[in-house]
N, C-alpha and C. Protein backbone atom coordinates (compact mmCIF):
# COMPACT_ATOMS: atom_id res chain seq x y z
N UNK A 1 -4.16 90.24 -22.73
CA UNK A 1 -3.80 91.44 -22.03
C UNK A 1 -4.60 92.64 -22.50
N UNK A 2 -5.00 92.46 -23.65
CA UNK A 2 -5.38 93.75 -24.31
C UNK A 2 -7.25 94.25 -23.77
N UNK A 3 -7.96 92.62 -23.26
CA UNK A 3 -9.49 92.25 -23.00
C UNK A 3 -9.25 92.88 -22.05
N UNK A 4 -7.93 92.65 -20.97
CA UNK A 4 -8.29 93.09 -19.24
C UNK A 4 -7.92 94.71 -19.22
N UNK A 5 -6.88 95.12 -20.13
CA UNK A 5 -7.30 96.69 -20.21
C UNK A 5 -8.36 96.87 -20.39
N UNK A 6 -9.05 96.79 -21.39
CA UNK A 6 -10.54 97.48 -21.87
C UNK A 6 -11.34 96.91 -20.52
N UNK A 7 -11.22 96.29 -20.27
CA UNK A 7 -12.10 95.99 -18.74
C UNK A 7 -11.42 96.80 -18.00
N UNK A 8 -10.32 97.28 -17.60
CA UNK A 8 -9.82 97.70 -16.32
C UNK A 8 -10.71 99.23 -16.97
N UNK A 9 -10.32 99.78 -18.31
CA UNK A 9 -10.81 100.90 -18.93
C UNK A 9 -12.25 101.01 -18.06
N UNK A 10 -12.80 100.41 -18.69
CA UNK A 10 -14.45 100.20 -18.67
C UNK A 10 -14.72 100.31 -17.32
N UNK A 11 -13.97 99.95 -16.61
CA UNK A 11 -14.50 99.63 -14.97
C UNK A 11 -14.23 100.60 -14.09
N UNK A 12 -13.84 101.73 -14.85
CA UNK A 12 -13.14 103.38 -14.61
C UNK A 12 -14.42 104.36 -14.81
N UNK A 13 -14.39 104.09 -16.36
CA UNK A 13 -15.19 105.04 -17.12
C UNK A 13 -16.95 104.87 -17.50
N UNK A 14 -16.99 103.50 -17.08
CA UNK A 14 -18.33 103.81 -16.75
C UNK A 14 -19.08 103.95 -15.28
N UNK A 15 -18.61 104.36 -14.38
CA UNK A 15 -18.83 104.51 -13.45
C UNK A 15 -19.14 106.25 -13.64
N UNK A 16 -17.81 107.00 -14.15
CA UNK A 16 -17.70 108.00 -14.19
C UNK A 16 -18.68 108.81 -15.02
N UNK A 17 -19.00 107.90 -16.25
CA UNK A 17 -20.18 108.14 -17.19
C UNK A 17 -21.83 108.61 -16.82
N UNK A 18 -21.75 107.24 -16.10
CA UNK A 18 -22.96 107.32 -14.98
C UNK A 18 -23.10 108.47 -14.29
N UNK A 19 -22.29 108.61 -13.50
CA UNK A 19 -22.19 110.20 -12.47
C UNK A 19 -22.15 111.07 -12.78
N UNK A 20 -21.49 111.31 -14.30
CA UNK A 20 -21.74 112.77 -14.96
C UNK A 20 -23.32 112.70 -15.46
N UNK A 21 -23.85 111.74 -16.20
CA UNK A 21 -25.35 111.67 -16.59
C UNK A 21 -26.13 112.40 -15.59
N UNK A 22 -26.38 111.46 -13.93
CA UNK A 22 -26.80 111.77 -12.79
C UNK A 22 -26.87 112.79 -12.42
N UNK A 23 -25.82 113.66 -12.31
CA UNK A 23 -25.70 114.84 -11.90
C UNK A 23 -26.10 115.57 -12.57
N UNK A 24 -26.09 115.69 -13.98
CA UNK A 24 -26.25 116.56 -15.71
C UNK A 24 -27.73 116.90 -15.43
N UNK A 25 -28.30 115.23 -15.25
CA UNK A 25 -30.21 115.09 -15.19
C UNK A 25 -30.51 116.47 -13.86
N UNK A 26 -29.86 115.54 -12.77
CA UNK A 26 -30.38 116.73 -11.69
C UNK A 26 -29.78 118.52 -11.31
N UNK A 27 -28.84 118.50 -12.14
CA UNK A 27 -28.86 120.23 -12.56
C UNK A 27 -29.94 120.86 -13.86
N UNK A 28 -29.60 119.67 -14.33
CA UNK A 28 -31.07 120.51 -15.12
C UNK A 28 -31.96 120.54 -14.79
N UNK A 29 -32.50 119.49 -13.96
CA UNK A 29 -34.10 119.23 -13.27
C UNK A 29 -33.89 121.07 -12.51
N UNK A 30 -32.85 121.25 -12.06
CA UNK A 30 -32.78 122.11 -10.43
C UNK A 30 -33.16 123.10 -11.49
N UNK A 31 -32.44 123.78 -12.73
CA UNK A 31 -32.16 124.75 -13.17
C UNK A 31 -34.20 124.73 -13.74
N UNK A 32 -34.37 123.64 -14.30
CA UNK A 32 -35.86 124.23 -15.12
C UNK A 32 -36.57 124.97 -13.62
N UNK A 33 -36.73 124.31 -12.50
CA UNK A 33 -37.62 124.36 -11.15
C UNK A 33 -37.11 125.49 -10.91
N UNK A 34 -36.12 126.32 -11.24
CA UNK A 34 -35.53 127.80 -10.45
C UNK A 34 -36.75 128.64 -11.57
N UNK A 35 -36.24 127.88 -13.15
CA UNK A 35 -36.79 128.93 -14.11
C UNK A 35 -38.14 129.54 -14.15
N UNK A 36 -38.92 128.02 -13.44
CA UNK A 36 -40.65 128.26 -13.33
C UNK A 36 -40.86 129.06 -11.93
N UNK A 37 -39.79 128.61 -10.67
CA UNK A 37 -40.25 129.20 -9.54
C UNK A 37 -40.41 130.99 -9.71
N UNK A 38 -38.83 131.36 -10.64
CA UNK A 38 -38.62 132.66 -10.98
C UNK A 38 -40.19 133.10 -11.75
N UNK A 39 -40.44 132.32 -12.77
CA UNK A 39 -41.53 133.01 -14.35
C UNK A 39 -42.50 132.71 -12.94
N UNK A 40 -43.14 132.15 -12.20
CA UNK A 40 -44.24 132.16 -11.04
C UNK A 40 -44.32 133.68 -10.09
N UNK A 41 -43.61 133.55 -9.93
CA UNK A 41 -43.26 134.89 -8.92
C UNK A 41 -43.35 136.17 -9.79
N UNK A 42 -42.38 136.34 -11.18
CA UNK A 42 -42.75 137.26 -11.87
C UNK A 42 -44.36 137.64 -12.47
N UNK A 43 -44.93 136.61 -12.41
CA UNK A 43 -46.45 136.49 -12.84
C UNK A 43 -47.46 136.64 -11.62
N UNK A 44 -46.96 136.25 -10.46
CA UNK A 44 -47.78 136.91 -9.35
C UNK A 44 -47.39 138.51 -9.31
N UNK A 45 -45.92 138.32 -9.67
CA UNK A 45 -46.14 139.97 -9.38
C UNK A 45 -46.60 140.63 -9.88
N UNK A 46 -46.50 140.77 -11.24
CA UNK A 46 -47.51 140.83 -12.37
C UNK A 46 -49.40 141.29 -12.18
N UNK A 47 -49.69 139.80 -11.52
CA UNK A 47 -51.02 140.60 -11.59
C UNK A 47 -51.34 140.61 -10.42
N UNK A 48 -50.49 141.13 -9.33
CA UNK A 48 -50.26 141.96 -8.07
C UNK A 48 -50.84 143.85 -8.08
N UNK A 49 -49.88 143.87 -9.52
CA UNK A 49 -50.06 145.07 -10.02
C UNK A 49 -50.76 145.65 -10.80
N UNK A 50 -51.17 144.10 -12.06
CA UNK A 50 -52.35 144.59 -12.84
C UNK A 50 -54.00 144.46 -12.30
N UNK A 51 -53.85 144.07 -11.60
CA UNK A 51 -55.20 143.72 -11.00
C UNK A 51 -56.45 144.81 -10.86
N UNK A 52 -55.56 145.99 -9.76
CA UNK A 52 -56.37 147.01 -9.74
C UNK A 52 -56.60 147.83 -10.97
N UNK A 53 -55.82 147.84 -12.01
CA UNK A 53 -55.75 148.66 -12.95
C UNK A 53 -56.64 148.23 -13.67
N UNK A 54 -56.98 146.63 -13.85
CA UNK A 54 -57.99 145.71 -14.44
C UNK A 54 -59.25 145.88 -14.16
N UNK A 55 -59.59 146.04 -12.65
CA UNK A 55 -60.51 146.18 -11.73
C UNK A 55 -61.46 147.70 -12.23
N UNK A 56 -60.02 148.29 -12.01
CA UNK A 56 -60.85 150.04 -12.46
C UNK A 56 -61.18 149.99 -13.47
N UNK A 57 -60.61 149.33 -14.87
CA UNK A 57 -61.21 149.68 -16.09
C UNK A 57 -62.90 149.01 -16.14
N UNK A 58 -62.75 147.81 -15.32
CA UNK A 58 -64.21 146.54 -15.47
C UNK A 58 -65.05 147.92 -14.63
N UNK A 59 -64.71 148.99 -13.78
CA UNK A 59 -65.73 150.05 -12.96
C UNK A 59 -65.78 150.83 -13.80
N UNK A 60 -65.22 151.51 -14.38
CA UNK A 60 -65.61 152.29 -15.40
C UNK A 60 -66.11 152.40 -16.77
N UNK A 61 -66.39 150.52 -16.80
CA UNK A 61 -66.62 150.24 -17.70
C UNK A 61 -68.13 149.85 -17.30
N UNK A 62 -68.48 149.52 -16.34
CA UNK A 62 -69.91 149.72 -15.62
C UNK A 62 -70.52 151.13 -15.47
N UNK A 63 -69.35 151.90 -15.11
CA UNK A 63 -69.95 153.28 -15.32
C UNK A 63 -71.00 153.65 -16.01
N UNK A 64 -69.60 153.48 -17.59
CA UNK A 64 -70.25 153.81 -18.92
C UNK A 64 -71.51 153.44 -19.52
N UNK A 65 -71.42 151.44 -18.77
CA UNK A 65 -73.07 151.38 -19.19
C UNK A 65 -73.90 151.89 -18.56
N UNK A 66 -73.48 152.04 -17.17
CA UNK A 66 -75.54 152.82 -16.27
C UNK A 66 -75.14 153.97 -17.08
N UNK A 67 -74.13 154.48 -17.58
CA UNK A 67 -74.94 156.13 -17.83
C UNK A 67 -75.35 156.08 -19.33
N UNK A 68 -75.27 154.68 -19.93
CA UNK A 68 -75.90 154.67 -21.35
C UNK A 68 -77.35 154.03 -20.97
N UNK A 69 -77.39 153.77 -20.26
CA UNK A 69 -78.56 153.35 -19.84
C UNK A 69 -80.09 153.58 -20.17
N UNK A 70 -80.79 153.31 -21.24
CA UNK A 70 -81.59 154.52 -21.80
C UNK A 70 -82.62 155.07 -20.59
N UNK A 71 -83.20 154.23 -19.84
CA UNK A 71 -84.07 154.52 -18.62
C UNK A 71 -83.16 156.12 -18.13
N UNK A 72 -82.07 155.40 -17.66
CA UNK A 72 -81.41 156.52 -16.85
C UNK A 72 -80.85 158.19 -17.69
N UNK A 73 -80.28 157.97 -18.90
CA UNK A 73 -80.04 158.57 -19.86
C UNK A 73 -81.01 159.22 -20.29
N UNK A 74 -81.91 158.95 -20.44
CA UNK A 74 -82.96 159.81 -21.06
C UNK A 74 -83.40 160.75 -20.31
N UNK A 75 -83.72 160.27 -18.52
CA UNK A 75 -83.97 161.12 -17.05
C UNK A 75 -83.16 161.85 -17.35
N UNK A 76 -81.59 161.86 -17.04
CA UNK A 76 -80.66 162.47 -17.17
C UNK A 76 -80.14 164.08 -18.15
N UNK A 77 -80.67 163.06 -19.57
CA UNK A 77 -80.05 164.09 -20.63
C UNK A 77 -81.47 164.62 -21.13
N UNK A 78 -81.71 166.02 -20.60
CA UNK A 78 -83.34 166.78 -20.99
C UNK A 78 -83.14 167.12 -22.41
N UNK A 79 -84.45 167.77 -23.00
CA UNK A 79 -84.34 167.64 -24.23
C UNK A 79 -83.72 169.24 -24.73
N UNK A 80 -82.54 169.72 -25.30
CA UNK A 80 -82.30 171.08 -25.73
C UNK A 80 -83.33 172.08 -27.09
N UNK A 81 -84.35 171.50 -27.33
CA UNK A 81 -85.30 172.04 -27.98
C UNK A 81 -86.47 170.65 -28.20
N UNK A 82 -87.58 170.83 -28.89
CA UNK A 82 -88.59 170.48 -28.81
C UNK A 82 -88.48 169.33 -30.29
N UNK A 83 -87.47 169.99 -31.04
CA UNK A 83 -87.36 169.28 -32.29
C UNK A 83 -86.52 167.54 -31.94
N UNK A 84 -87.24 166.54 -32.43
CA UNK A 84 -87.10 165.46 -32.15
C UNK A 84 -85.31 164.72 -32.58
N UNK A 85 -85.02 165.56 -34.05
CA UNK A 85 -83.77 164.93 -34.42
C UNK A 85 -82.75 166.12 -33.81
N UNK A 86 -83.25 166.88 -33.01
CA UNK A 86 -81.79 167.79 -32.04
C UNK A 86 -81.39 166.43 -30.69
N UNK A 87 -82.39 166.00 -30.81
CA UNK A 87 -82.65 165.81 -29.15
C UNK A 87 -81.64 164.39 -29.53
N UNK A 88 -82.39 163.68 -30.52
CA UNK A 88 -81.51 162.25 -31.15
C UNK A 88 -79.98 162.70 -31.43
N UNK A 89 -79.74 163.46 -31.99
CA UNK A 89 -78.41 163.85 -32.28
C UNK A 89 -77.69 164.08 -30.66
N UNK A 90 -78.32 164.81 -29.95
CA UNK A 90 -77.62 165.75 -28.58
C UNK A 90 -77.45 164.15 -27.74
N UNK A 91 -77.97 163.10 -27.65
CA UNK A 91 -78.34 162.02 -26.84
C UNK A 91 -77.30 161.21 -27.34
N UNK A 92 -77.34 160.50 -28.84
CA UNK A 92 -76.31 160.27 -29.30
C UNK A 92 -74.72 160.44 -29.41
N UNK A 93 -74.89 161.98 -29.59
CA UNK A 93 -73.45 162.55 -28.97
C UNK A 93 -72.97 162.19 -27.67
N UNK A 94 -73.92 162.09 -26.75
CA UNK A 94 -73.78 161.91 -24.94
C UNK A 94 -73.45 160.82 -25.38
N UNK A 95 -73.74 159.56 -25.57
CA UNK A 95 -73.23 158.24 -25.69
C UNK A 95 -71.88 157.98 -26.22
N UNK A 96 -71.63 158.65 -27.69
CA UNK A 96 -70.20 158.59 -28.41
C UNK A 96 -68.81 158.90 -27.42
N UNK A 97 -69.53 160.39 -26.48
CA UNK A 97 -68.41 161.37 -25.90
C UNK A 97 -67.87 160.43 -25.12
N UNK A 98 -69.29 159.84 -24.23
CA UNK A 98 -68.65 158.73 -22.96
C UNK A 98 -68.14 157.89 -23.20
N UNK A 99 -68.36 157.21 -24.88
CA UNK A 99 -67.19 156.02 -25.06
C UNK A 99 -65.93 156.38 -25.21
N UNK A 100 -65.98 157.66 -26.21
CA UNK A 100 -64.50 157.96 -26.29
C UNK A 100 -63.82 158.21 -25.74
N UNK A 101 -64.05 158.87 -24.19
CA UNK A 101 -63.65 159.21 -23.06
C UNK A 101 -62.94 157.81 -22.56
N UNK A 102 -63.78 156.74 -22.73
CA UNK A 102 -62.98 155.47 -21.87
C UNK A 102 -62.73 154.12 -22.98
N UNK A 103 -62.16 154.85 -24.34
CA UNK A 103 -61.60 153.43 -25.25
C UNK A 103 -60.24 152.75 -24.50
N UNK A 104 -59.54 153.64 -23.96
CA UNK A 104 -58.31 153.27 -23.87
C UNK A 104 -58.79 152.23 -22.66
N UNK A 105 -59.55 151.77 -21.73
CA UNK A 105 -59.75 150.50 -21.58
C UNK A 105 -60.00 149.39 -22.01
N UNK A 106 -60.58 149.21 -23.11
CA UNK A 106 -60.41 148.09 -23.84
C UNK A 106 -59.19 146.95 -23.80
N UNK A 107 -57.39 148.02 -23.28
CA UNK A 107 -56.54 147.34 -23.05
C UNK A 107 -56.65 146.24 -21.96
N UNK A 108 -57.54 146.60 -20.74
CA UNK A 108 -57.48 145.76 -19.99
C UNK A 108 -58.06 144.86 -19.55
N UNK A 109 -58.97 144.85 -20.43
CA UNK A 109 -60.04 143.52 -21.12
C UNK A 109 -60.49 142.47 -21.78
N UNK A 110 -61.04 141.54 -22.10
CA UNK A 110 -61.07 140.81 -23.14
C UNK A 110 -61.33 141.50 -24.02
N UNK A 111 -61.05 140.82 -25.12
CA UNK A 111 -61.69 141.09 -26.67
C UNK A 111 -62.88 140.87 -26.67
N UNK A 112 -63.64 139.66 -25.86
CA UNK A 112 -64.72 139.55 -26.28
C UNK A 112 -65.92 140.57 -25.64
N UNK A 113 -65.26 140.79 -24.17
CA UNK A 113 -65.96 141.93 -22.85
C UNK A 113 -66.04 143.22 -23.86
N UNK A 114 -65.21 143.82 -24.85
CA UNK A 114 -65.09 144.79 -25.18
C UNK A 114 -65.92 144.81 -26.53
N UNK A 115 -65.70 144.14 -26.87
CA UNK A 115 -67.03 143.68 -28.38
C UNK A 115 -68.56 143.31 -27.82
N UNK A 116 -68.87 143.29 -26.81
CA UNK A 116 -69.84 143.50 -26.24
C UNK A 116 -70.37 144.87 -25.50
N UNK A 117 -69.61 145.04 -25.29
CA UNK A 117 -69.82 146.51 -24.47
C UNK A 117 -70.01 147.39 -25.79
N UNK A 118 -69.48 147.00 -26.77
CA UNK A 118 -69.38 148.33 -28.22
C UNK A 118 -70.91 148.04 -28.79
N UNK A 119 -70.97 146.38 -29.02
CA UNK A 119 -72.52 145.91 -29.39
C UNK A 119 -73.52 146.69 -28.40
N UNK A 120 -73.28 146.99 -27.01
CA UNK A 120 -74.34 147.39 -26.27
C UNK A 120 -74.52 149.02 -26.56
N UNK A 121 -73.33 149.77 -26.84
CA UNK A 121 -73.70 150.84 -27.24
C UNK A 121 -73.91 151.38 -28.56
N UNK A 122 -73.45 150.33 -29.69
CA UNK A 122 -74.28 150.67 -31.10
C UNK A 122 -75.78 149.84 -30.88
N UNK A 123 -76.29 149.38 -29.89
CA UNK A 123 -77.78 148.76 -29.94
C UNK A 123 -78.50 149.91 -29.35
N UNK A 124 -77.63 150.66 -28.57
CA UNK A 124 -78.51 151.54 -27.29
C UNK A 124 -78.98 152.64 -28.69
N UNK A 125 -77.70 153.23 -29.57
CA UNK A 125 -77.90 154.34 -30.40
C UNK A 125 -78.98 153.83 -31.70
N UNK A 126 -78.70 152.45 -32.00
CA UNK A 126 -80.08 152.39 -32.61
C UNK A 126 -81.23 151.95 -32.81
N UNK A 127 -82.16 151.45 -31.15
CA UNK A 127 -82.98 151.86 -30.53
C UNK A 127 -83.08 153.48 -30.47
N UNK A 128 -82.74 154.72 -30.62
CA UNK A 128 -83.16 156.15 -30.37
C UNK A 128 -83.06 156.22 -32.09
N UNK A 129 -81.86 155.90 -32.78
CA UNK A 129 -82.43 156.28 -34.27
C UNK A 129 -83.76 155.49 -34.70
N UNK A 130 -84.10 154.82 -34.50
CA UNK A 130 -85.37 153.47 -34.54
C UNK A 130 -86.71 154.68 -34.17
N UNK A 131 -86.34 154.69 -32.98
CA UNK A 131 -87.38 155.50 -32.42
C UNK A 131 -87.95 156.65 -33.19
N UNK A 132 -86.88 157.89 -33.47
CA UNK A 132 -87.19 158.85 -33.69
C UNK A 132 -87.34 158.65 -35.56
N UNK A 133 -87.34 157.57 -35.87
CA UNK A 133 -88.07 157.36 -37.27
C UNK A 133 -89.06 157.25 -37.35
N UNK A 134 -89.87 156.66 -36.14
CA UNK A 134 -91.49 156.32 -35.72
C UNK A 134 -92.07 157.65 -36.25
N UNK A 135 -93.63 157.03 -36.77
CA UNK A 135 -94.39 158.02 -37.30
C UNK A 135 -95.05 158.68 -36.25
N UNK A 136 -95.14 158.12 -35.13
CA UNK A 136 -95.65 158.45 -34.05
C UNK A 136 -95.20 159.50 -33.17
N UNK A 137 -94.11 159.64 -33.15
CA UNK A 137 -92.93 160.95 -32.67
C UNK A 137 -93.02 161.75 -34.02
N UNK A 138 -93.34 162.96 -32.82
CA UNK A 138 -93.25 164.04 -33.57
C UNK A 138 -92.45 165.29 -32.37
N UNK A 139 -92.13 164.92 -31.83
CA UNK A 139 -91.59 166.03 -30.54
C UNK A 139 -90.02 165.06 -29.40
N UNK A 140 -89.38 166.41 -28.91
CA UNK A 140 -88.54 165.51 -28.32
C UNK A 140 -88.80 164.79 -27.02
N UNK A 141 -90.03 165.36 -26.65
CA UNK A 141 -90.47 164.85 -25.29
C UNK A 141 -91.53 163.66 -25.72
N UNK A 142 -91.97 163.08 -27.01
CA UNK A 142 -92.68 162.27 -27.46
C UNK A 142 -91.71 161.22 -27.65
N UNK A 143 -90.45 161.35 -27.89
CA UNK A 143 -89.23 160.33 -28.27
C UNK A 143 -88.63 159.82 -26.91
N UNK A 144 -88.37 160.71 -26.14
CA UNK A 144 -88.17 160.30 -25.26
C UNK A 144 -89.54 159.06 -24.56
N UNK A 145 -90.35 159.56 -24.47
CA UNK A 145 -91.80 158.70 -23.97
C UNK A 145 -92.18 157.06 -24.78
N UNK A 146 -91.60 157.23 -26.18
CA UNK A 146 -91.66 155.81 -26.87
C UNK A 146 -90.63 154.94 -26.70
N UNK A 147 -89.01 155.48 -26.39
CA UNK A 147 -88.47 155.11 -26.19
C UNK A 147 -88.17 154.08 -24.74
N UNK A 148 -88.99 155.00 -23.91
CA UNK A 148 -89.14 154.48 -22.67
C UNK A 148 -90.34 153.44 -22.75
N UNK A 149 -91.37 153.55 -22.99
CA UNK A 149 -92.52 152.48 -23.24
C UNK A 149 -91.61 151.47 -24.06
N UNK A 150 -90.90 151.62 -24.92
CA UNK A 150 -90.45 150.19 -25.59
C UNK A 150 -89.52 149.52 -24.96
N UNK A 151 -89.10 150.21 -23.81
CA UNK A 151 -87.97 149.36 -22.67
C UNK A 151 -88.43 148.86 -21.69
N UNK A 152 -90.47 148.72 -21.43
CA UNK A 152 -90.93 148.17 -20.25
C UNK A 152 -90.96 146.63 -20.63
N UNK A 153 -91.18 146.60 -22.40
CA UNK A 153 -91.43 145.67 -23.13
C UNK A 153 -89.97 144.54 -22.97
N UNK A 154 -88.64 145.21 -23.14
CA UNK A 154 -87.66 143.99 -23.32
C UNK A 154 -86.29 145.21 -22.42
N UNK A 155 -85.09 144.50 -22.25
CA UNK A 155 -84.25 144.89 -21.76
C UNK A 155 -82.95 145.58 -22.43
N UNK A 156 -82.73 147.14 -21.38
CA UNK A 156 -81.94 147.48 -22.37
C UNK A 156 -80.66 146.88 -22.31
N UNK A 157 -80.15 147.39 -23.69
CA UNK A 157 -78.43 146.42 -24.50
C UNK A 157 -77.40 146.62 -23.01
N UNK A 158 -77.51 147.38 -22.39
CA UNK A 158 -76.74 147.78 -21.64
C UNK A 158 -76.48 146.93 -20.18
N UNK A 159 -77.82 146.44 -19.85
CA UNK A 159 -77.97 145.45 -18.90
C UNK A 159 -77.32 144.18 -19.36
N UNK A 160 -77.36 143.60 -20.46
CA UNK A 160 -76.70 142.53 -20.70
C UNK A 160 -75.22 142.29 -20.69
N UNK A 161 -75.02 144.04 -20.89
CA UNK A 161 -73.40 143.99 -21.20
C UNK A 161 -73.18 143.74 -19.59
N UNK A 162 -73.62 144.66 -19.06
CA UNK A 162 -73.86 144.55 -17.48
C UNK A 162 -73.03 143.22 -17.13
N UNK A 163 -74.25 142.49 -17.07
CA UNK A 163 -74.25 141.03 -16.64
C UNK A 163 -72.59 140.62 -17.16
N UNK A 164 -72.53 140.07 -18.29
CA UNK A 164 -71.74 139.90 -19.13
C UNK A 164 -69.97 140.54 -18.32
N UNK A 165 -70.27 141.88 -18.09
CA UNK A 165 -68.83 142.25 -17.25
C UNK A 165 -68.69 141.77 -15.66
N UNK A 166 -69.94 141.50 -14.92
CA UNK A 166 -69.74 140.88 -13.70
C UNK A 166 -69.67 139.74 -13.79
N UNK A 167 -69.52 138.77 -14.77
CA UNK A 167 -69.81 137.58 -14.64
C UNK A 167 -68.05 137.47 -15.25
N UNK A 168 -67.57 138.01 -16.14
CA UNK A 168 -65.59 138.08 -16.16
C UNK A 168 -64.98 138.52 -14.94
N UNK A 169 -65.29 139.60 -14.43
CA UNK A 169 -64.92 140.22 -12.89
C UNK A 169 -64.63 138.77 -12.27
N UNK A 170 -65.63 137.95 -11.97
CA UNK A 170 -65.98 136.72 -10.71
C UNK A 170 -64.86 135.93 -11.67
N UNK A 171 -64.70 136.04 -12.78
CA UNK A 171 -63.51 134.95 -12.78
C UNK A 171 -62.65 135.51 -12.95
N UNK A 172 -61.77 136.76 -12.98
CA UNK A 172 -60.87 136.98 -11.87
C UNK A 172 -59.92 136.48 -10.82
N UNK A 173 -61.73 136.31 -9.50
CA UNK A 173 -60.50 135.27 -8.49
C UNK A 173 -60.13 134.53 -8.55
């Protein structure tokens, strides 16, 4: 009598066992698929919003290089006296002002986009200290002129960074 209870038991409770398992598995299955559909949606929205903000910093971060640009920079920034280390100092300063003006992008960048862009403008500043050490300069319109002859020769730091930020942009989409 005591075998056909535990069977009558058994023939109750594992049925019931089963169906709580079953059901247990597929509320949790449901509940993870809500959690990812939700964290999906929050993450499109996400960079719904960061995108452009991303976008503008990668433009102004192009900005910064054409206007470090030494070709263009040098056209640009004339010389305020004739003496060679005013002109290095005044040029230099133009470069520092414009970075400092746009550090606070760095937030929306890589680490590595932004350690490049800094490499391109401590290379740009010393190419002009380089220069104006030359024995050959003696004037600020002579520094400017070597500086430019030594950029027909190789490419400036700034173009690479160039490259380097359109080529993160494209992965993006």
């Amino acid at each position: 009598m005591d075998f056909t209870r535990i069977i009558e038991l058994a023939s109750y409770t594992l049925p019931a066992i089963v169906t709580g398992f079953v059901a247990y598995s597929f509320f949790e299955l449901h509940i993870k698929n809500n959690d990812k559909k939700r964290a999906f949606l929050l993450n499109r929205e996400y960079q719904k919003q960061s995108l452009p903000i991303r976008l503008q910093a990668y433009e102004r971060m192009t900005l910064y290089l054409e206007r470090i640009n030494l070709t263009k920079l040098l056209i640009r920034v004339a010389p305020i006296s004739n003496e060679k280390h005013d002109y290095e100092n005044f040029v230099i300063d133009q470069i520092e002002q414009e970075f400092e003006h746009n550090l606070t992008q760095q937030i929306y960048m890589s680490d590595e986009c932004w350690t490049i862009i800094t490499t391109a403008k401590n290379s740009t500043i010393q190419i002009i200290r380089k220069a104006a050490m030359s024995d050959r300069v003696d004037s600020a319109d002579k520094l400017r002129e070597v500086i430019l002859n030594d950029l027909l020769e190789k490419q400036s730091p700034s173009n690479a960074a160039l490259g380097y930020i359109k080529n993160e942009v494209s992965e993006l989409w």
